[in-house]
N, C-alpha and C. Protein backbone atom coordinates (compact mmCIF):
# COMPACT_ATOMS: atom_id res chain seq x y z
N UNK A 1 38.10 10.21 25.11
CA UNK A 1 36.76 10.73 25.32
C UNK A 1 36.02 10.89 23.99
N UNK A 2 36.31 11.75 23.19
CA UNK A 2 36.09 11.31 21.75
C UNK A 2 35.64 10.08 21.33
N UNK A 3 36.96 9.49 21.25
CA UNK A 3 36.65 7.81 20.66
C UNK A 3 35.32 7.72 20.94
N UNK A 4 35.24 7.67 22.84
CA UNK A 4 33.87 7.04 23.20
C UNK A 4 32.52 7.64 22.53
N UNK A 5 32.36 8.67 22.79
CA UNK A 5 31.71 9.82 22.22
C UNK A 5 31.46 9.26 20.85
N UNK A 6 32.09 8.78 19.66
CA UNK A 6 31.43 8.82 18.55
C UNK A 6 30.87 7.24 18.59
N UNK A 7 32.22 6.15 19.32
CA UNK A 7 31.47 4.98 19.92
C UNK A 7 30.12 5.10 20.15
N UNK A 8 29.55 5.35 20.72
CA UNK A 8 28.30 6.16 21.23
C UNK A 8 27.27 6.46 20.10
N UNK A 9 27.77 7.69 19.40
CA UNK A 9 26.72 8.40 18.61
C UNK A 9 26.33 6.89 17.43
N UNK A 10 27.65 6.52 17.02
CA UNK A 10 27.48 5.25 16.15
C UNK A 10 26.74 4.45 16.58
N UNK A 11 26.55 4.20 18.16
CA UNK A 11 25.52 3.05 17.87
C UNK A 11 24.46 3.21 18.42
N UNK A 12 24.09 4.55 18.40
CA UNK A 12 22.93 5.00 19.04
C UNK A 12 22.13 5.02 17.27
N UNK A 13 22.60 4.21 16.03
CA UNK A 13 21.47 3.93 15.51
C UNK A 13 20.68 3.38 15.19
N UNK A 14 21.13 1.86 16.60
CA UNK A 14 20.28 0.91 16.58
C UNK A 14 18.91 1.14 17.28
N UNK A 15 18.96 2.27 17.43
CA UNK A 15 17.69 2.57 18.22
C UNK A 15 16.19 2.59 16.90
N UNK A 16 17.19 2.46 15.67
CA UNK A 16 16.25 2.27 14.66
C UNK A 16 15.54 0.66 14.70
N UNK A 17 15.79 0.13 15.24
CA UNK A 17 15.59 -1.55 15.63
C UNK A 17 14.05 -1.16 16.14
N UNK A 18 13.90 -0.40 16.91
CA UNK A 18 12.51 -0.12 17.54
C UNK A 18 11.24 -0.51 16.57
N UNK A 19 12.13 1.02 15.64
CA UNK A 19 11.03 1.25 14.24
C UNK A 19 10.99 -0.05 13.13
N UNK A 20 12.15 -0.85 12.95
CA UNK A 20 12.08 -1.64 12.13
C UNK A 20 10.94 -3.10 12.90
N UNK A 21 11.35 -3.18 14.25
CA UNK A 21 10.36 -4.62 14.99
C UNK A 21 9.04 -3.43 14.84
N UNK A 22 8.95 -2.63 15.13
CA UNK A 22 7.16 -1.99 15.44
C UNK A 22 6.65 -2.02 13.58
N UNK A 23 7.02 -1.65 12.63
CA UNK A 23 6.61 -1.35 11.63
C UNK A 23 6.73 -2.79 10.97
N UNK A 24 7.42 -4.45 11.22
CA UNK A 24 7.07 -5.51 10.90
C UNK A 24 6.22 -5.91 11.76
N UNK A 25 5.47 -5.92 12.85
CA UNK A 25 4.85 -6.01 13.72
C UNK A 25 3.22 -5.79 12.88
N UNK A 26 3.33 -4.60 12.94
CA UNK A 26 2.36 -3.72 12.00
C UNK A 26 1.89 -4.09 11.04
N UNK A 27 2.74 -4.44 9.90
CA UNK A 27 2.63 -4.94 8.48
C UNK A 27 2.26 -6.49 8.84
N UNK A 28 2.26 -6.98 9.55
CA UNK A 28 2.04 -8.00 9.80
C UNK A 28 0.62 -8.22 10.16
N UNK A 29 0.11 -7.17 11.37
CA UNK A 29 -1.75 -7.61 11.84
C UNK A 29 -1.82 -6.69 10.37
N UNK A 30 -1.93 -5.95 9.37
CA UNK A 30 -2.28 -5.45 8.21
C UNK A 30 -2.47 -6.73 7.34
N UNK A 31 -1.77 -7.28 7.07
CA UNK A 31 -1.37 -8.70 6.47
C UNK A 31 -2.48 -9.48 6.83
N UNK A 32 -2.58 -9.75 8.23
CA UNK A 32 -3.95 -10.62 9.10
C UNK A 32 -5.23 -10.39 8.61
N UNK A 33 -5.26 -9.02 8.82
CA UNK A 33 -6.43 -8.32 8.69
C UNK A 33 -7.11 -8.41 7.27
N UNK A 34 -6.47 -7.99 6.60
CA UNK A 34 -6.56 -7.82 5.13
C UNK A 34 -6.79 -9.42 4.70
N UNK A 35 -6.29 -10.34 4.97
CA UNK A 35 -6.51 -11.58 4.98
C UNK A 35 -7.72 -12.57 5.71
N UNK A 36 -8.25 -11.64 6.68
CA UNK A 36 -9.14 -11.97 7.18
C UNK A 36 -10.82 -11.42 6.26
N UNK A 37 -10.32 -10.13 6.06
CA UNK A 37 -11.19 -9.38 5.41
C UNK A 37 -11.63 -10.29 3.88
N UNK A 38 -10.79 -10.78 3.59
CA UNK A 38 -10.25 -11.43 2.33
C UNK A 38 -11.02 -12.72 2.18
N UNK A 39 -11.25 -13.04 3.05
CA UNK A 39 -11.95 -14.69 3.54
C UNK A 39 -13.09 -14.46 3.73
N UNK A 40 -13.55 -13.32 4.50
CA UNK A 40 -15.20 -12.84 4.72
C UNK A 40 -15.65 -12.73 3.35
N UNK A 41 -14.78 -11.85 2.68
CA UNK A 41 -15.44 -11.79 1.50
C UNK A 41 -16.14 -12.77 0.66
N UNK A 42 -15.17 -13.50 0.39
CA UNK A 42 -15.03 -15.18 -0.66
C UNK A 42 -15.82 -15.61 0.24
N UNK A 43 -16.34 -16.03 1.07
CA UNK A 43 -17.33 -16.30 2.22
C UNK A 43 -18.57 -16.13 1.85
N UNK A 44 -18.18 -14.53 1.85
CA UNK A 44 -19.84 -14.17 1.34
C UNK A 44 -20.45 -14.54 -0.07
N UNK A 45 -20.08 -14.27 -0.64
CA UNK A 45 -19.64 -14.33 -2.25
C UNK A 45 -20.87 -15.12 -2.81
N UNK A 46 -21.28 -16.35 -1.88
CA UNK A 46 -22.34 -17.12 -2.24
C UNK A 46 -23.75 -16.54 -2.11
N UNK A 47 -23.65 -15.57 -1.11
CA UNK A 47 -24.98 -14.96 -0.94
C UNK A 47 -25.60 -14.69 -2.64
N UNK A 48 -24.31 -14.00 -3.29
CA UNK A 48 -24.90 -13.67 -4.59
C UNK A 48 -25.28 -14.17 -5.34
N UNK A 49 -25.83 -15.96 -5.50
CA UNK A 49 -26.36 -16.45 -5.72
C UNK A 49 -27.81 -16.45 -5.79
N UNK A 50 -28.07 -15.68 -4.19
CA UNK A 50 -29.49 -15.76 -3.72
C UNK A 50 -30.06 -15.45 -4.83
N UNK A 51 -31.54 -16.28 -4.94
CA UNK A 51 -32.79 -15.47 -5.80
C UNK A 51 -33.35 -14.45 -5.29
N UNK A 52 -33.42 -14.02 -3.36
CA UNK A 52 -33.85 -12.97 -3.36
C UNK A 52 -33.19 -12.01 -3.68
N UNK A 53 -31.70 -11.97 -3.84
CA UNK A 53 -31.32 -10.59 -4.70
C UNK A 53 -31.80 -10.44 -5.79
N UNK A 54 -32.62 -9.40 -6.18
CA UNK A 54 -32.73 -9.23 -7.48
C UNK A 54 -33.33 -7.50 -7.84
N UNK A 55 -32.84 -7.13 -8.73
CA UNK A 55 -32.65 -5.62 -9.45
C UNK A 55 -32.09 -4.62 -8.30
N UNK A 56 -32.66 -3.74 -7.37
CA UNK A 56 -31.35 -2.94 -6.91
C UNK A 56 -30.75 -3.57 -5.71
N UNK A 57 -31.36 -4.97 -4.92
CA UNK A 57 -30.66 -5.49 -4.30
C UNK A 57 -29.70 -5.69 -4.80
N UNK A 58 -29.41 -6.63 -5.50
CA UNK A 58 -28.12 -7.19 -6.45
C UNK A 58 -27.16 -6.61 -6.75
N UNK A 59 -27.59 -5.16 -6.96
CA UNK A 59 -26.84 -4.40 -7.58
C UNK A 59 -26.08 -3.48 -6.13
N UNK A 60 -27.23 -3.50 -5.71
CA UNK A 60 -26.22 -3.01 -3.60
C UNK A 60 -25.12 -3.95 -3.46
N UNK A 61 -25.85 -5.07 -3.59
CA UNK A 61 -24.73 -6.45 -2.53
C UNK A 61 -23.29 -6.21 -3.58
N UNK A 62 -23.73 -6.39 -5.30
CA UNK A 62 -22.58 -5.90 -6.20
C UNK A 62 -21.41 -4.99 -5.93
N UNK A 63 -22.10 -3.57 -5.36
CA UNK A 63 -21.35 -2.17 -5.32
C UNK A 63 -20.82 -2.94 -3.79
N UNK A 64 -21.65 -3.20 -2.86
CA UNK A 64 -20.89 -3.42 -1.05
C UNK A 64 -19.44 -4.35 -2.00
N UNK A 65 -19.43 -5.81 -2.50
CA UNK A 65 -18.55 -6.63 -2.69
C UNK A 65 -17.52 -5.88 -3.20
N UNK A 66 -17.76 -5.32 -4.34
CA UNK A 66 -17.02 -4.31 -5.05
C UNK A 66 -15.82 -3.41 -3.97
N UNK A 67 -16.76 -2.94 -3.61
CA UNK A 67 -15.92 -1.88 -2.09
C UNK A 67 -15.04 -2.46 -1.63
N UNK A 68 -15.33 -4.08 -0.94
CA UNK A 68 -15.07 -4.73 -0.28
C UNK A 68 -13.33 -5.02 -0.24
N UNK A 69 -13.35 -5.56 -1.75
CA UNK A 69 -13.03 -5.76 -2.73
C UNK A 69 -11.36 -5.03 -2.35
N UNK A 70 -11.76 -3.65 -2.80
CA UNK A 70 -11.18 -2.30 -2.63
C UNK A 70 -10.17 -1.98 -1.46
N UNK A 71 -10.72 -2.20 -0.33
CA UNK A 71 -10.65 -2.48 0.73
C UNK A 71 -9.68 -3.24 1.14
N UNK A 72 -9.86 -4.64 1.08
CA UNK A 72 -9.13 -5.69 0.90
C UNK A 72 -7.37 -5.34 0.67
N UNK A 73 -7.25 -4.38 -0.94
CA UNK A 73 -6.52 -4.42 -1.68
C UNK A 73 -5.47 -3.04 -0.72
N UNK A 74 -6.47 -2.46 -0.60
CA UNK A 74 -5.82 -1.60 0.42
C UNK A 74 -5.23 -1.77 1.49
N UNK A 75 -5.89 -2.36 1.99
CA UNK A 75 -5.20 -2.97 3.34
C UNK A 75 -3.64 -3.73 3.26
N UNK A 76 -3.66 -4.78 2.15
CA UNK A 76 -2.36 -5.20 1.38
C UNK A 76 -1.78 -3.96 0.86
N UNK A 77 -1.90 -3.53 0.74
CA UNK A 77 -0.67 -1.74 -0.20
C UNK A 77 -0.53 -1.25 1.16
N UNK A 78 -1.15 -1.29 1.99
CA UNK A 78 -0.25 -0.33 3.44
C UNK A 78 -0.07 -1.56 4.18
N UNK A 79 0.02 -2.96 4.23
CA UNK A 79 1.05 -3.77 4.92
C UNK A 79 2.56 -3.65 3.77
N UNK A 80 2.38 -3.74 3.01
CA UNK A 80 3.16 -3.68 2.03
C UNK A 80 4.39 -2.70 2.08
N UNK A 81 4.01 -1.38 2.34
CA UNK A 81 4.41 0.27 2.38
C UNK A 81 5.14 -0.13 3.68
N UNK A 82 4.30 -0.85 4.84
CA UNK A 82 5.04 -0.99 6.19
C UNK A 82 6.25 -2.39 5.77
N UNK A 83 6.23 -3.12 5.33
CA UNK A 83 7.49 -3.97 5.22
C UNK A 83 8.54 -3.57 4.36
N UNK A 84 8.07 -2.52 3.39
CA UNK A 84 8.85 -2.01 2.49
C UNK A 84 9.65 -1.07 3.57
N UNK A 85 9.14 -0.31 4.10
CA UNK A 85 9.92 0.51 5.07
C UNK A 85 10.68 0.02 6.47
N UNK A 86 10.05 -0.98 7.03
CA UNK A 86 11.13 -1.77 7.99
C UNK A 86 12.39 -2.20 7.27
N UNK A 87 12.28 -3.32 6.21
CA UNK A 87 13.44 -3.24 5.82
C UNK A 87 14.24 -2.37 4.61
N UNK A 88 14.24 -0.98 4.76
CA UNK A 88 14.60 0.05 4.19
C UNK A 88 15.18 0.40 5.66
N UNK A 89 14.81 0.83 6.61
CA UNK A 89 15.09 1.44 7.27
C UNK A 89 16.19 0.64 7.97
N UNK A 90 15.88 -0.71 7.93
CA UNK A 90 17.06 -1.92 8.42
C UNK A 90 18.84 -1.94 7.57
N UNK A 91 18.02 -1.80 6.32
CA UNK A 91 19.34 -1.77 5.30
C UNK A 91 19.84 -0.27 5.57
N UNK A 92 18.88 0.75 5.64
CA UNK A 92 20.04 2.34 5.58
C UNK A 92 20.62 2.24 6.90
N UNK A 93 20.25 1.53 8.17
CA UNK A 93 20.52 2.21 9.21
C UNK A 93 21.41 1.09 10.20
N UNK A 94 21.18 -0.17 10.06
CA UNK A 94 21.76 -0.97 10.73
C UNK A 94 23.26 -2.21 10.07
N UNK A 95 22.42 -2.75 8.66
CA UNK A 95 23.56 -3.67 7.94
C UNK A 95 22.17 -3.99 6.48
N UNK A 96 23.22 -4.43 5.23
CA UNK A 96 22.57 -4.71 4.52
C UNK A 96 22.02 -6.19 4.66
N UNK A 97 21.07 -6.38 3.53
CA UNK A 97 20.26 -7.50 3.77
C UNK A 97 20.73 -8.88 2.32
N UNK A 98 21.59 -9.43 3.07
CA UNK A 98 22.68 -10.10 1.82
C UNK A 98 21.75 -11.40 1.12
N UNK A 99 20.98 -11.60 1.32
CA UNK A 99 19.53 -12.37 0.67
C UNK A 99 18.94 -11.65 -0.23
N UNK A 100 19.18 -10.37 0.12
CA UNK A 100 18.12 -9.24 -1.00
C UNK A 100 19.22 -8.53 -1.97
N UNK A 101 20.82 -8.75 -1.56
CA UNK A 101 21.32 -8.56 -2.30
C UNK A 101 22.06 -10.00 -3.47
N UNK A 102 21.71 -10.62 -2.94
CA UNK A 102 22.15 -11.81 -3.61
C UNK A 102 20.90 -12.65 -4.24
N UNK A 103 19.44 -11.95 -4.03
CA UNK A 103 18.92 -12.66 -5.20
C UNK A 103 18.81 -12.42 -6.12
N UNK A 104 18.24 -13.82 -7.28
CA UNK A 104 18.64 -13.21 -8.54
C UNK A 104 17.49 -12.56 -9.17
N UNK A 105 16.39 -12.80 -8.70
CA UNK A 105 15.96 -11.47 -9.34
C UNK A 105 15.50 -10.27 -8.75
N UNK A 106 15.34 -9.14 -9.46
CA UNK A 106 15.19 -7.57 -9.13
C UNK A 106 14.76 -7.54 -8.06
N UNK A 107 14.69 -7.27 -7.05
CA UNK A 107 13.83 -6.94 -5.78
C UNK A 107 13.58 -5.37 -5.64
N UNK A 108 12.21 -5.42 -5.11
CA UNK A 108 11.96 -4.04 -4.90
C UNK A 108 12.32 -3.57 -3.56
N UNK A 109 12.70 -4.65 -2.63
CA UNK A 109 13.06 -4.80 -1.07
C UNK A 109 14.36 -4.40 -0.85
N UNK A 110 15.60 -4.20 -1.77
CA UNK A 110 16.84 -4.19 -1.70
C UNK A 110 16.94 -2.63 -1.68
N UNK A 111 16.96 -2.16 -0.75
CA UNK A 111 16.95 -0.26 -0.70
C UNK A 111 18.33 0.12 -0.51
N UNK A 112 18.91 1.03 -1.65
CA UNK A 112 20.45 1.38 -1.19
C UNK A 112 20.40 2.91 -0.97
N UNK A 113 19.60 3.63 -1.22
CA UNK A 113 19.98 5.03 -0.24
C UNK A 113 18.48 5.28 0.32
N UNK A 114 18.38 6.56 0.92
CA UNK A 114 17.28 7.46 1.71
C UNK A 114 16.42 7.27 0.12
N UNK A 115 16.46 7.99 -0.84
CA UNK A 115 15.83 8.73 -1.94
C UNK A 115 15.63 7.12 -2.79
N UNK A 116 16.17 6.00 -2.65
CA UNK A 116 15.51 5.05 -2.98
C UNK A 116 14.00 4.54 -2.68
N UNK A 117 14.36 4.75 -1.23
CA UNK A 117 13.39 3.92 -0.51
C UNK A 117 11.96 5.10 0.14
N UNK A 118 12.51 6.04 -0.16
CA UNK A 118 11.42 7.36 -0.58
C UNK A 118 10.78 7.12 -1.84
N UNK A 119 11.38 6.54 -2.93
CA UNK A 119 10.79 6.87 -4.28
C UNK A 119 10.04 5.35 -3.90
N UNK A 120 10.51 4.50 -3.70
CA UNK A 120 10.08 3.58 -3.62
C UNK A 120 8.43 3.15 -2.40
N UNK A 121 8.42 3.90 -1.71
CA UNK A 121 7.51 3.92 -0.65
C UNK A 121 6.44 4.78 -1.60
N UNK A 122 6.84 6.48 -2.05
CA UNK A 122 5.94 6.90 -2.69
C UNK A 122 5.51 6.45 -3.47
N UNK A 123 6.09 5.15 -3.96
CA UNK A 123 5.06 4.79 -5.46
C UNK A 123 4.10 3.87 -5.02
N UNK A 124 4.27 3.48 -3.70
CA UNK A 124 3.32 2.29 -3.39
C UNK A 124 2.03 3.64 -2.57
N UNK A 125 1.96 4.34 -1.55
CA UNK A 125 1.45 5.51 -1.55
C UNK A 125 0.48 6.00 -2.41
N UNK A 126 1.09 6.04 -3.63
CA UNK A 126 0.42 6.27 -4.86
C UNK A 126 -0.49 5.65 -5.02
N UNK A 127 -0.53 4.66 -4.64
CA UNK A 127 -1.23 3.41 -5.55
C UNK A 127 -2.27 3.36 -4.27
N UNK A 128 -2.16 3.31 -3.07
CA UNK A 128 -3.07 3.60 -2.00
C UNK A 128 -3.86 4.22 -2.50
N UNK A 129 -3.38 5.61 -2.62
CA UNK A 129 -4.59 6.98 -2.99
C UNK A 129 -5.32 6.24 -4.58
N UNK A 130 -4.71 5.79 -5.28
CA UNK A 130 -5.72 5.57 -6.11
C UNK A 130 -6.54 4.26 -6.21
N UNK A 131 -6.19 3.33 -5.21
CA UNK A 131 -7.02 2.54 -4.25
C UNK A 131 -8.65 3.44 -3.64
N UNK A 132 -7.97 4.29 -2.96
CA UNK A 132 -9.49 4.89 -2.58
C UNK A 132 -10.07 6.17 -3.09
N UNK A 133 -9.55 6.50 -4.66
CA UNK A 133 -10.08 7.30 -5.24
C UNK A 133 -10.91 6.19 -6.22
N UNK A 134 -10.74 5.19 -6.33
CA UNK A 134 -11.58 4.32 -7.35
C UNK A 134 -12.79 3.82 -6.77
N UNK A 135 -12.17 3.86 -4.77
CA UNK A 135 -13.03 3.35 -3.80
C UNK A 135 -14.28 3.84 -3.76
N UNK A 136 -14.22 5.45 -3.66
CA UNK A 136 -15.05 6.09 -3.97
C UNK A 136 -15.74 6.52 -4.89
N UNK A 137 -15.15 7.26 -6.12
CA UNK A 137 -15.84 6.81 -7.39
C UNK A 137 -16.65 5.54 -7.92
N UNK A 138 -16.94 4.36 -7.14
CA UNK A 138 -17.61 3.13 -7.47
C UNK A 138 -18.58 3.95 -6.54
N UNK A 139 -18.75 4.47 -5.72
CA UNK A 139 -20.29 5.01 -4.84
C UNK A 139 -20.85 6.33 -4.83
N UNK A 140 -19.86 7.09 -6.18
CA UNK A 140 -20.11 8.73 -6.36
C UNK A 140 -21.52 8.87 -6.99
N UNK A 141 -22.24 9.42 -7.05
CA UNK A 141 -23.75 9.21 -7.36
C UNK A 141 -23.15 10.83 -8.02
N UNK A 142 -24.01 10.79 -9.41
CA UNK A 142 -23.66 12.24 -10.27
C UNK A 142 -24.96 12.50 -10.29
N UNK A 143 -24.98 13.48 -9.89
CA UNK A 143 -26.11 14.55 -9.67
C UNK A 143 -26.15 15.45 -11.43
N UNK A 144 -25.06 16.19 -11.50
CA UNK A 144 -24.92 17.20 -11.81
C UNK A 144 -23.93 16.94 -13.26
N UNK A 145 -23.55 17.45 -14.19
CA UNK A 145 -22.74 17.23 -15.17
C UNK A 145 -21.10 17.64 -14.74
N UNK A 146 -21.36 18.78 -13.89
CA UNK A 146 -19.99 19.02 -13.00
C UNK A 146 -19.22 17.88 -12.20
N UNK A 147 -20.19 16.82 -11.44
CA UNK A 147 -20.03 15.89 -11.08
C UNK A 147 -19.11 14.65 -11.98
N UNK A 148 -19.70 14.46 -13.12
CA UNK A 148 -19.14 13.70 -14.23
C UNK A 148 -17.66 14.53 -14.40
N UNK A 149 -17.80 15.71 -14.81
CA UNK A 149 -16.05 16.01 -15.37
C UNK A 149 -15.35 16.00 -13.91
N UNK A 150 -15.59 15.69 -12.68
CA UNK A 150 -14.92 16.43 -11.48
C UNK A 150 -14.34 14.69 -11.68
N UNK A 151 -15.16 13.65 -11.50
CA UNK A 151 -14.59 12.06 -11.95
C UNK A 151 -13.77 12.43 -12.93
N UNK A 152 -13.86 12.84 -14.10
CA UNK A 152 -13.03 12.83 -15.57
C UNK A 152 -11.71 13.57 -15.15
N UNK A 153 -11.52 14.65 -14.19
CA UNK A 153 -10.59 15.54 -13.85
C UNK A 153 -9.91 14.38 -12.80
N UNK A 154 -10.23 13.96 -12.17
CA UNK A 154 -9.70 12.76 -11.14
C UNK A 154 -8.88 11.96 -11.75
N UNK A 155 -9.41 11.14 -13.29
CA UNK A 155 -9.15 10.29 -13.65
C UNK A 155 -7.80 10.66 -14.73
N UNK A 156 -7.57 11.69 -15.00
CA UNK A 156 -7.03 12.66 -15.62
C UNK A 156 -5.64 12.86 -14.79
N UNK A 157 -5.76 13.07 -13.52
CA UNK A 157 -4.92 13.60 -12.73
C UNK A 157 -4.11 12.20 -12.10
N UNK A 158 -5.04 10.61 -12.35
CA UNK A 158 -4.27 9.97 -11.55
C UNK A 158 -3.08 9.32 -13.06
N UNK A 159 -3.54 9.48 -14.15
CA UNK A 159 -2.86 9.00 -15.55
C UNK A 159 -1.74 9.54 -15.27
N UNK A 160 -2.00 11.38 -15.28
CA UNK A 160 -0.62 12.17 -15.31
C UNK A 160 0.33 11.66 -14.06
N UNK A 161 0.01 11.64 -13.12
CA UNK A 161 0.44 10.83 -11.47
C UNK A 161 1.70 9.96 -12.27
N UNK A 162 0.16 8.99 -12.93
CA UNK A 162 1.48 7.29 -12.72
C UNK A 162 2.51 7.96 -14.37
N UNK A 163 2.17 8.97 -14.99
CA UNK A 163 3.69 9.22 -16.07
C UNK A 163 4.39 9.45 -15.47
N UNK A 164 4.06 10.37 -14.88
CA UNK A 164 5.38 11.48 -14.23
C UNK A 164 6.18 10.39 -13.13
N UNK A 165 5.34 9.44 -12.33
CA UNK A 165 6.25 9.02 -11.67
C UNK A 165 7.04 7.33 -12.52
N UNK A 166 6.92 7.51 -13.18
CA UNK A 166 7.22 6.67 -14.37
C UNK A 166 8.05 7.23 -15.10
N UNK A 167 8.25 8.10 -15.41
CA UNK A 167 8.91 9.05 -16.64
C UNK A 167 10.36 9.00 -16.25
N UNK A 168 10.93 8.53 -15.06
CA UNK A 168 12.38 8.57 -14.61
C UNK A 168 12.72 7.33 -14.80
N UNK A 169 11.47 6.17 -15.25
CA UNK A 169 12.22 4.87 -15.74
C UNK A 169 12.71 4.65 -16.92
N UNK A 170 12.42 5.58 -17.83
CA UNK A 170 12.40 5.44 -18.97
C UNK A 170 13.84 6.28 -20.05
């Protein structure tokens, strides 16, 4: 009874299979999307040619592309975060991935514990948030001089960010 019993609990962790097909699934229309988004852009791109853009048109269509841009990049960092974590969650929970351990160079895909593939997810995370802290700062309109250091305090806070999470490579 036992035996069966842990029979059992053991392979009740393929139920992680769910999360690994839904979260490549995922990363995948992210992938689409972001790729689609990606093509509109370069698409558009010619408008900026036009002669009727000119002084704060130009400089709109500039800041929209810009965004766009942004956007784009984002969308790739959270398909990214989602394939990073399917197969993390594939390697801790089901069998390792002997392609990712047998290539020859470094992979960031080859996850060998929980606190790997945590550090490893948070750093891409990271890079999200400062995806759309730059997102926004390209459309922050400064009113005020408080305004300017509250950017400078931002920019301040994302430096210290990438040491500290850097500082354990070193």
């Amino acid at each position: 009874m036992e035996r069966m019993f842990e029979t059992a609990l053991w392979n009740s962790r393929f139920v992680v299979v769910i999360a690994v097909i839904a979260s490549l699934v995922t990363a995948f229309a992210m992938f689409f999307m972001a790729s689609v988004d990606a093509f509109f852009l370069v698409s558009h791109l010619g408008d900026y040619l036009s002669a009727d853009l000119v002084g704060d048109a130009r400089k709109a269509f500039r800041a929209e592309s810009v965004t766009h841009v942004v956007e784009v990049i984002d969308g790739y960092l959270l398909a990214t975060v989602l394939l990073m974590f399917a197969l993390g969650l594939y390697e801790l929970f089901i069998s390792k991935i002997e392609q990712a351990e047998a290539s020859e160079t470094p992979s960031v895909l080859a996850i060998h514990s929980l606190d790997d593939l945590k550090t490893r997810l948070g750093r891409v995370v990271i890079m999200i948030l400062i995806v759309n802290f730059f997102e926004h700062a390209i459309t922050m309109e400064f009113h005020a001089p408080v305004d300017l250091l509250a950017l400078a305090a931002g920019i301040a806070l994302i430096g210290l960010t990438l040491y500290l999470t850097h500082a354990d490579d070193h």
